[in-house]
PDB file of N, CA and C in Angstrom:
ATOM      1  N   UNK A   1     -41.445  32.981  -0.244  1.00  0.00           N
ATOM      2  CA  UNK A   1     -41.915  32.964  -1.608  1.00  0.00           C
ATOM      3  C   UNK A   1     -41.456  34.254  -2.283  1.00  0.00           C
ATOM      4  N   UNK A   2     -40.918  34.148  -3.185  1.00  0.00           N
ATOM      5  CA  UNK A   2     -40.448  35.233  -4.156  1.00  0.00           C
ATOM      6  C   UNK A   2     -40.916  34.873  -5.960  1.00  0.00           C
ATOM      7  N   UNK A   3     -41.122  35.860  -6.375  1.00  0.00           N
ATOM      8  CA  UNK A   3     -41.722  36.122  -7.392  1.00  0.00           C
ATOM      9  C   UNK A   3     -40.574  36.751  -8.715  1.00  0.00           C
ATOM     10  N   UNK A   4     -39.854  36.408  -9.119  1.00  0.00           N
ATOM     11  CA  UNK A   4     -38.866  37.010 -10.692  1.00  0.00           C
ATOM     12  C   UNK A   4     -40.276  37.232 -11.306  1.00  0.00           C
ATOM     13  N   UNK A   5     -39.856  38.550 -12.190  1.00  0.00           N
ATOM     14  CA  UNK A   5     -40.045  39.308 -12.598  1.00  0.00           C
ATOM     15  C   UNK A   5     -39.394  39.936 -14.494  1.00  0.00           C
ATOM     16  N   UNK A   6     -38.914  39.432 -15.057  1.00  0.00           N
ATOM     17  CA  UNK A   6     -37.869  39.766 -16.052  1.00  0.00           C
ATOM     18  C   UNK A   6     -38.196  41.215 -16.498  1.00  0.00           C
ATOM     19  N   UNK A   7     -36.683  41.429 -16.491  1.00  0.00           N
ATOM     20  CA  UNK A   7     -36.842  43.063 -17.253  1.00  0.00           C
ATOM     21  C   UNK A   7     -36.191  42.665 -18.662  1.00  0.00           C
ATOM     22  N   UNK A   8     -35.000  42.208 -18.743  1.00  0.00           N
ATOM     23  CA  UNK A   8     -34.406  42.158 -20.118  1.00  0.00           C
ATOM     24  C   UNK A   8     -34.231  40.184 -19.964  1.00  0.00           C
ATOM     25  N   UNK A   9     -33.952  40.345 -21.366  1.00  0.00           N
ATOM     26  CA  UNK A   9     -33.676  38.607 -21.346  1.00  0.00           C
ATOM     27  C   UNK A   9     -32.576  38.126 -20.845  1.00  0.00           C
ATOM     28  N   UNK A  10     -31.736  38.914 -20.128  1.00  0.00           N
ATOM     29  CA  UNK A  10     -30.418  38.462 -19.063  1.00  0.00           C
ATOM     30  C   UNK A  10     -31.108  38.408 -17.257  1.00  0.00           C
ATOM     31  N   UNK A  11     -31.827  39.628 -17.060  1.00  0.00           N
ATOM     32  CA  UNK A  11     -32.234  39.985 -15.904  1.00  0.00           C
ATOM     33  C   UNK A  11     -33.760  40.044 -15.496  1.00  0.00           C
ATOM     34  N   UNK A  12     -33.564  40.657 -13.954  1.00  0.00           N
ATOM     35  CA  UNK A  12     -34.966  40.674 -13.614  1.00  0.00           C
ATOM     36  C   UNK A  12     -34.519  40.922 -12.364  1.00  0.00           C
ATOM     37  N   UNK A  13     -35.872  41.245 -11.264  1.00  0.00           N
ATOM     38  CA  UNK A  13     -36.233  41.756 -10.122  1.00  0.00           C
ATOM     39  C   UNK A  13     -36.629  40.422  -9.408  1.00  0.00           C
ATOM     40  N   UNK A  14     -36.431  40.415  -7.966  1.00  0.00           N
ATOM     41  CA  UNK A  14     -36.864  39.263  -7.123  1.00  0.00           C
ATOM     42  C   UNK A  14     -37.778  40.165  -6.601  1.00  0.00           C
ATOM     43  N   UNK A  15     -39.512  39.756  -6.474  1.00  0.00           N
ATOM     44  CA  UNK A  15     -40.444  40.495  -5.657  1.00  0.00           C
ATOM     45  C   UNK A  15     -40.663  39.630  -4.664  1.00  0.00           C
ATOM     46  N   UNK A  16     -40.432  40.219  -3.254  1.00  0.00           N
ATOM     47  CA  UNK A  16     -41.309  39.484  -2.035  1.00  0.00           C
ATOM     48  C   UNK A  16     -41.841  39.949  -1.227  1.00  0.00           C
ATOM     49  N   UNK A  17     -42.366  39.523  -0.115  1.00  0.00           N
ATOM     50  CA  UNK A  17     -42.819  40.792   0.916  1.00  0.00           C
ATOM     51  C   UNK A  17     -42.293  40.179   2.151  1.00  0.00           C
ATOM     52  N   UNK A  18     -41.723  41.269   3.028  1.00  0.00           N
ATOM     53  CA  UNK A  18     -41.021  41.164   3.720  1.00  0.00           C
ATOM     54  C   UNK A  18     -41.558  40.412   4.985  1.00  0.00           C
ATOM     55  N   UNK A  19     -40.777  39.673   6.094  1.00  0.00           N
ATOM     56  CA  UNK A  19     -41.975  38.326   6.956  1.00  0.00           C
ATOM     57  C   UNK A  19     -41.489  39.140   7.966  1.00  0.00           C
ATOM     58  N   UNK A  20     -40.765  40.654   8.719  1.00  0.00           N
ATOM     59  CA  UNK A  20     -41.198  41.536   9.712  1.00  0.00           C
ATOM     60  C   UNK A  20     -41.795  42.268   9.828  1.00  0.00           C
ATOM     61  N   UNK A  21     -41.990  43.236   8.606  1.00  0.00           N
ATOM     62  CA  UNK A  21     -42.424  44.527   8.313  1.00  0.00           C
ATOM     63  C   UNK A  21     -44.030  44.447   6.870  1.00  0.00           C
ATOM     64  N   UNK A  22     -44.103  43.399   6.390  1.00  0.00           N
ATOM     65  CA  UNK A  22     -44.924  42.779   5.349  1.00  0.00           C
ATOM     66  C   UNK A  22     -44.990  44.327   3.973  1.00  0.00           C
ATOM     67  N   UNK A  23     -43.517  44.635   4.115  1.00  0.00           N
ATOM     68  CA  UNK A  23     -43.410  45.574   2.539  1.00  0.00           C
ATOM     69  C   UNK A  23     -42.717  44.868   1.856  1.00  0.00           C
ATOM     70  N   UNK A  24     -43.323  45.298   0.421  1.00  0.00           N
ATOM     71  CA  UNK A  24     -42.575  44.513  -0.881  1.00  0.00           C
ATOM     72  C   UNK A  24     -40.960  44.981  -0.508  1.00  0.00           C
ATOM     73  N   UNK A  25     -40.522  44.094  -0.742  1.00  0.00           N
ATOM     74  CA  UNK A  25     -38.522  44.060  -1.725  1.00  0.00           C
ATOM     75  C   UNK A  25     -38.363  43.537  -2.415  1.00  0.00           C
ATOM     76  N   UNK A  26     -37.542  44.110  -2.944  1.00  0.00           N
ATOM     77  CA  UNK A  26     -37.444  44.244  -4.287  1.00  0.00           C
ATOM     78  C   UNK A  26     -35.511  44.054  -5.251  1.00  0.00           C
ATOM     79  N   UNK A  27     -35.302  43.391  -5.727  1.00  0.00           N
ATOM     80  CA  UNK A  27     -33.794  42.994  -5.658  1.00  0.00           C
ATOM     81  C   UNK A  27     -33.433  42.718  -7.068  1.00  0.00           C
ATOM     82  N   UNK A  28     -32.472  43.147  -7.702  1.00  0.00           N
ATOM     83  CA  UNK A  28     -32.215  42.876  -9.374  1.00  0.00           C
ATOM     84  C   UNK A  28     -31.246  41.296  -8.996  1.00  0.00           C
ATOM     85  N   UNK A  29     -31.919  40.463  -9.683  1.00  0.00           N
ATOM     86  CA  UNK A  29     -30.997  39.926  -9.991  1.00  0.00           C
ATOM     87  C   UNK A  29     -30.555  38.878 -11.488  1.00  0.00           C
ATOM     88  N   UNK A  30     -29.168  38.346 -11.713  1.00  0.00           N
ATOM     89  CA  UNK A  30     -29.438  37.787 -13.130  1.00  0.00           C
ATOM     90  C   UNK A  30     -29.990  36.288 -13.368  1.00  0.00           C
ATOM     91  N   UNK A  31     -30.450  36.320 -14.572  1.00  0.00           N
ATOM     92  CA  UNK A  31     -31.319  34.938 -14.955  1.00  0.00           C
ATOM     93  C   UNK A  31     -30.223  33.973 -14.589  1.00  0.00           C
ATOM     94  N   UNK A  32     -29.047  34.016 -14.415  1.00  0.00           N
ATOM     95  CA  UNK A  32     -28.200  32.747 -13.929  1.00  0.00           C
ATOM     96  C   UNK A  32     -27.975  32.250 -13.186  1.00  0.00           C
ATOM     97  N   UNK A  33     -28.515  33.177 -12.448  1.00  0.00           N
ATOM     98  CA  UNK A  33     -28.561  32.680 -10.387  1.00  0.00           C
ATOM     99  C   UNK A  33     -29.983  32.510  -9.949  1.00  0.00           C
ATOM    100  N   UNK A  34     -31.317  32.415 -11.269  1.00  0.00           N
ATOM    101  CA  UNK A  34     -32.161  31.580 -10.216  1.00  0.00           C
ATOM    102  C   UNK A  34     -32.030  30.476 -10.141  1.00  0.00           C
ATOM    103  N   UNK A  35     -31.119  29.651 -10.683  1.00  0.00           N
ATOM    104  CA  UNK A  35     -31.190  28.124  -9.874  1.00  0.00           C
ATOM    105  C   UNK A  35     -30.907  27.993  -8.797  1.00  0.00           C
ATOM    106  N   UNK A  36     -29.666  28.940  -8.578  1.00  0.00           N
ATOM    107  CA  UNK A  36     -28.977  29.382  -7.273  1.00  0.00           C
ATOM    108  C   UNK A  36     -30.368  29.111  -5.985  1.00  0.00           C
ATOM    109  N   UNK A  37     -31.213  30.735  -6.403  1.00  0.00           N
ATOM    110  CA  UNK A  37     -31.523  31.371  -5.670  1.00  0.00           C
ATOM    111  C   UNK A  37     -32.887  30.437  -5.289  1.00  0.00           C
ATOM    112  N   UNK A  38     -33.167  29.325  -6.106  1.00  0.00           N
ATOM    113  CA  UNK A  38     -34.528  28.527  -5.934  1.00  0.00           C
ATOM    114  C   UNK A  38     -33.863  27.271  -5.330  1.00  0.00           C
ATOM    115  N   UNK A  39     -32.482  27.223  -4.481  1.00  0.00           N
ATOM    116  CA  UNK A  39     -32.688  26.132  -3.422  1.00  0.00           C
ATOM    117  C   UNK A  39     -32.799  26.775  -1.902  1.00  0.00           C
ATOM    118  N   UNK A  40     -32.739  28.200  -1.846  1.00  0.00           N
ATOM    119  CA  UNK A  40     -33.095  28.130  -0.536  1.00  0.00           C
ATOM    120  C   UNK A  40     -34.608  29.255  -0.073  1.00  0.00           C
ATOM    121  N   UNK A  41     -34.922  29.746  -1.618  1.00  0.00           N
ATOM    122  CA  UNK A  41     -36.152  30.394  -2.043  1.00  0.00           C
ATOM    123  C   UNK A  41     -37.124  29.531  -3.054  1.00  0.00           C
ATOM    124  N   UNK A  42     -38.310  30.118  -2.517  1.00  0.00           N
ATOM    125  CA  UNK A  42     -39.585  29.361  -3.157  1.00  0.00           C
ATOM    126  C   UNK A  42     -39.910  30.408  -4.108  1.00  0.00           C
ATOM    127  N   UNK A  43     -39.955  29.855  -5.393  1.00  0.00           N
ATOM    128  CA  UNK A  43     -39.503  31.016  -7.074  1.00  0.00           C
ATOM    129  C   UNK A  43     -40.792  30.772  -7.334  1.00  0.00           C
ATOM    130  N   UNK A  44     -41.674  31.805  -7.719  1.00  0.00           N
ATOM    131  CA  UNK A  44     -42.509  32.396  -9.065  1.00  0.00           C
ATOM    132  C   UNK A  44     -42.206  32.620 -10.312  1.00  0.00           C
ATOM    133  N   UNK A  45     -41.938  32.438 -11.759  1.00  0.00           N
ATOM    134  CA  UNK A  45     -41.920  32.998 -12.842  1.00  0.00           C
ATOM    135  C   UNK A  45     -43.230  33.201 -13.434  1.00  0.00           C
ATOM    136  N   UNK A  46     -44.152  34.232 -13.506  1.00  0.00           N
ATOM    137  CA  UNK A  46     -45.009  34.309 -14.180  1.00  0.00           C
ATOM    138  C   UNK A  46     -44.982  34.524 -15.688  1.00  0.00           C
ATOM    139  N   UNK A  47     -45.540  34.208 -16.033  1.00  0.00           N
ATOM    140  CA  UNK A  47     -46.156  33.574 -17.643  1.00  0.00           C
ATOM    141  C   UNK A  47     -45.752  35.482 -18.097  1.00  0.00           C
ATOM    142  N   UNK A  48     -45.026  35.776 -19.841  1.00  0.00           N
ATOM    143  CA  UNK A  48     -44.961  37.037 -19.824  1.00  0.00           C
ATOM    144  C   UNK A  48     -46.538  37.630 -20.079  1.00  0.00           C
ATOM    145  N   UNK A  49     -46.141  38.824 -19.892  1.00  0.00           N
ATOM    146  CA  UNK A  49     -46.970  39.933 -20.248  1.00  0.00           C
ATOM    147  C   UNK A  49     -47.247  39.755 -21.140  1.00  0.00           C
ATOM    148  N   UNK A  50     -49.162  39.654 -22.106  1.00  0.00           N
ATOM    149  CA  UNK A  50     -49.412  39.963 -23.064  1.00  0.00           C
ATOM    150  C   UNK A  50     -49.779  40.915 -23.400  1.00  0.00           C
ATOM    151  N   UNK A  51     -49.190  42.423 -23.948  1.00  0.00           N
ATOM    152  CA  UNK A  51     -49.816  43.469 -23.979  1.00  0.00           C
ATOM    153  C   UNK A  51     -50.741  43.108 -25.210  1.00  0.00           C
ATOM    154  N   UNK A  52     -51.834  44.305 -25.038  1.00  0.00           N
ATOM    155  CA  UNK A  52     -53.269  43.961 -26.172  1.00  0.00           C
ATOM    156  C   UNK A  52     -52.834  44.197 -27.477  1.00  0.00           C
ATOM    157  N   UNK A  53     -51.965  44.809 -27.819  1.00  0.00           N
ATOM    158  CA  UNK A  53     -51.402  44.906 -28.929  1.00  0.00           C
ATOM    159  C   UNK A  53     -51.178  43.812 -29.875  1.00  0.00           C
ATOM    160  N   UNK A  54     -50.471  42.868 -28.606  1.00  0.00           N
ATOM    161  CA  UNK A  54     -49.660  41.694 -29.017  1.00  0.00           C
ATOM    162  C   UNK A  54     -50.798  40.139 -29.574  1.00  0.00           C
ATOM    163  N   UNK A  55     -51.938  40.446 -28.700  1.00  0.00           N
ATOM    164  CA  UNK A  55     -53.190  39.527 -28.857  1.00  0.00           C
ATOM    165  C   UNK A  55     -53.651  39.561 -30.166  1.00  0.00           C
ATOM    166  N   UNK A  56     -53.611  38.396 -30.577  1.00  0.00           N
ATOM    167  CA  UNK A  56     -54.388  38.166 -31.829  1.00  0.00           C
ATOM    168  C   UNK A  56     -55.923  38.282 -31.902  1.00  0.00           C
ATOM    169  N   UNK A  57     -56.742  37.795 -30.659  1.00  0.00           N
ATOM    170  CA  UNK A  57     -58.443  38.379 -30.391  1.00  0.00           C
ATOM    171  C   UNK A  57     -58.325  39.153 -29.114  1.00  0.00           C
ATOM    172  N   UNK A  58     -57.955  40.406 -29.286  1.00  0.00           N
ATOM    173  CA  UNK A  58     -58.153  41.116 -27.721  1.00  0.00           C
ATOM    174  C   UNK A  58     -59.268  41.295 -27.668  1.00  0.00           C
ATOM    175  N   UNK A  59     -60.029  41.529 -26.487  1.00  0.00           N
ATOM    176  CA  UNK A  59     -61.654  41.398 -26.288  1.00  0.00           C
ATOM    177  C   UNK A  59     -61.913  43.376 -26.145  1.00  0.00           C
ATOM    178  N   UNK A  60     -62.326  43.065 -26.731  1.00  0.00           N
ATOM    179  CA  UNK A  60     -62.806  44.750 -26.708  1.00  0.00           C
ATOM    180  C   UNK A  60     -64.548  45.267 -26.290  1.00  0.00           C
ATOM    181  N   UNK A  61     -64.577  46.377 -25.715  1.00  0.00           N
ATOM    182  CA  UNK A  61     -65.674  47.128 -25.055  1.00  0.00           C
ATOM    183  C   UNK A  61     -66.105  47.564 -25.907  1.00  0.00           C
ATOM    184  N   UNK A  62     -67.085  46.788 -26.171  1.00  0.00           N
ATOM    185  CA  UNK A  62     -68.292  46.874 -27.759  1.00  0.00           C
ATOM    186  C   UNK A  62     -69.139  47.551 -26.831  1.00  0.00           C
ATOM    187  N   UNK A  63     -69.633  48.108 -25.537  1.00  0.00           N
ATOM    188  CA  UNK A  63     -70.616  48.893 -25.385  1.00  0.00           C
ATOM    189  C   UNK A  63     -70.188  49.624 -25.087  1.00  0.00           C
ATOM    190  N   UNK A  64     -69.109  50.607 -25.655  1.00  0.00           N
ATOM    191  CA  UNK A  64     -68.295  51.840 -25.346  1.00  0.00           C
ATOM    192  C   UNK A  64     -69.254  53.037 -26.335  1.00  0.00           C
ATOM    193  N   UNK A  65     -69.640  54.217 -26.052  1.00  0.00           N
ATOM    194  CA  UNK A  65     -70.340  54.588 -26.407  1.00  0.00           C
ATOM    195  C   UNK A  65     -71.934  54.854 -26.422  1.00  0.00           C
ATOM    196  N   UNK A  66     -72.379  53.557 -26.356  1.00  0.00           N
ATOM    197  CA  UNK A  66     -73.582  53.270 -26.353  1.00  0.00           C
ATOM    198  C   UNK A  66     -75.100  53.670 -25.102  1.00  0.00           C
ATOM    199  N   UNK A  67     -75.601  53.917 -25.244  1.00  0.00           N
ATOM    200  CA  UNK A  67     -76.594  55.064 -23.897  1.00  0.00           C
ATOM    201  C   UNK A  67     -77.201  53.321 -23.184  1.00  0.00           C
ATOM    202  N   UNK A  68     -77.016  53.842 -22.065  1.00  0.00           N
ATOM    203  CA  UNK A  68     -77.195  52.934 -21.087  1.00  0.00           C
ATOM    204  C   UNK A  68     -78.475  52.538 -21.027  1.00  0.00           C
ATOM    205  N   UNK A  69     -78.646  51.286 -20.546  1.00  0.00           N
ATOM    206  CA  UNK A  69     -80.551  50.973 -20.239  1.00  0.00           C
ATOM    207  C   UNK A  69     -81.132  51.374 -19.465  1.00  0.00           C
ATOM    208  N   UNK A  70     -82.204  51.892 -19.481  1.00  0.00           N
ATOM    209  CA  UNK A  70     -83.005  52.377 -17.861  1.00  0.00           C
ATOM    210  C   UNK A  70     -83.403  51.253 -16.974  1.00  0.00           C
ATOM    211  N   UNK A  71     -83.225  51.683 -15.801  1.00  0.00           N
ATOM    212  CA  UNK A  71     -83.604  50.540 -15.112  1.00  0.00           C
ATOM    213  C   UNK A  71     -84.707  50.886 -14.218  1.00  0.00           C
ATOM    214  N   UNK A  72     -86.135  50.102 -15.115  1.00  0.00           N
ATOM    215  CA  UNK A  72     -87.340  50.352 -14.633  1.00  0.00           C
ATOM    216  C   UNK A  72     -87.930  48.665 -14.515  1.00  0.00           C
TER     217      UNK A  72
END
């Protein structure tokens, strides 16, 4: 199982973890060879990144500030 990753809209990183040693590797490769690379690998593309910026209702820490309850 390997996991792409995109860095630019050409490329990206293959993440997996290794089945001797169980450390991540890590491998650039381009968006044109995952078809390639998903017949003899099992592919991840996760959904992009929404940074909070980008969110139209980001949920925000409305009790930021606020004095805590006692707990009696």
């Amino acid at each position: 199982m390997a996991e792409y990753l995109p860095i630019s809209p050409t490329s990206g990183n293959l993440r997996a973890i290794c089945p001797e040693c169980s450390t991540l590797m890590h491998r650039r490769v381009t968006l044109l060879r995952l078809p390639v690379l998903s017949r003899v690998l099992e592919l991840s593309v996760p959904l992009a990144i929404e940074h909070l910026i980008d969110s139209p209702n980001p949920s925000l820490d409305d009790t930021f500030g606020q004095e805590p309850s006692p707990h009696a």
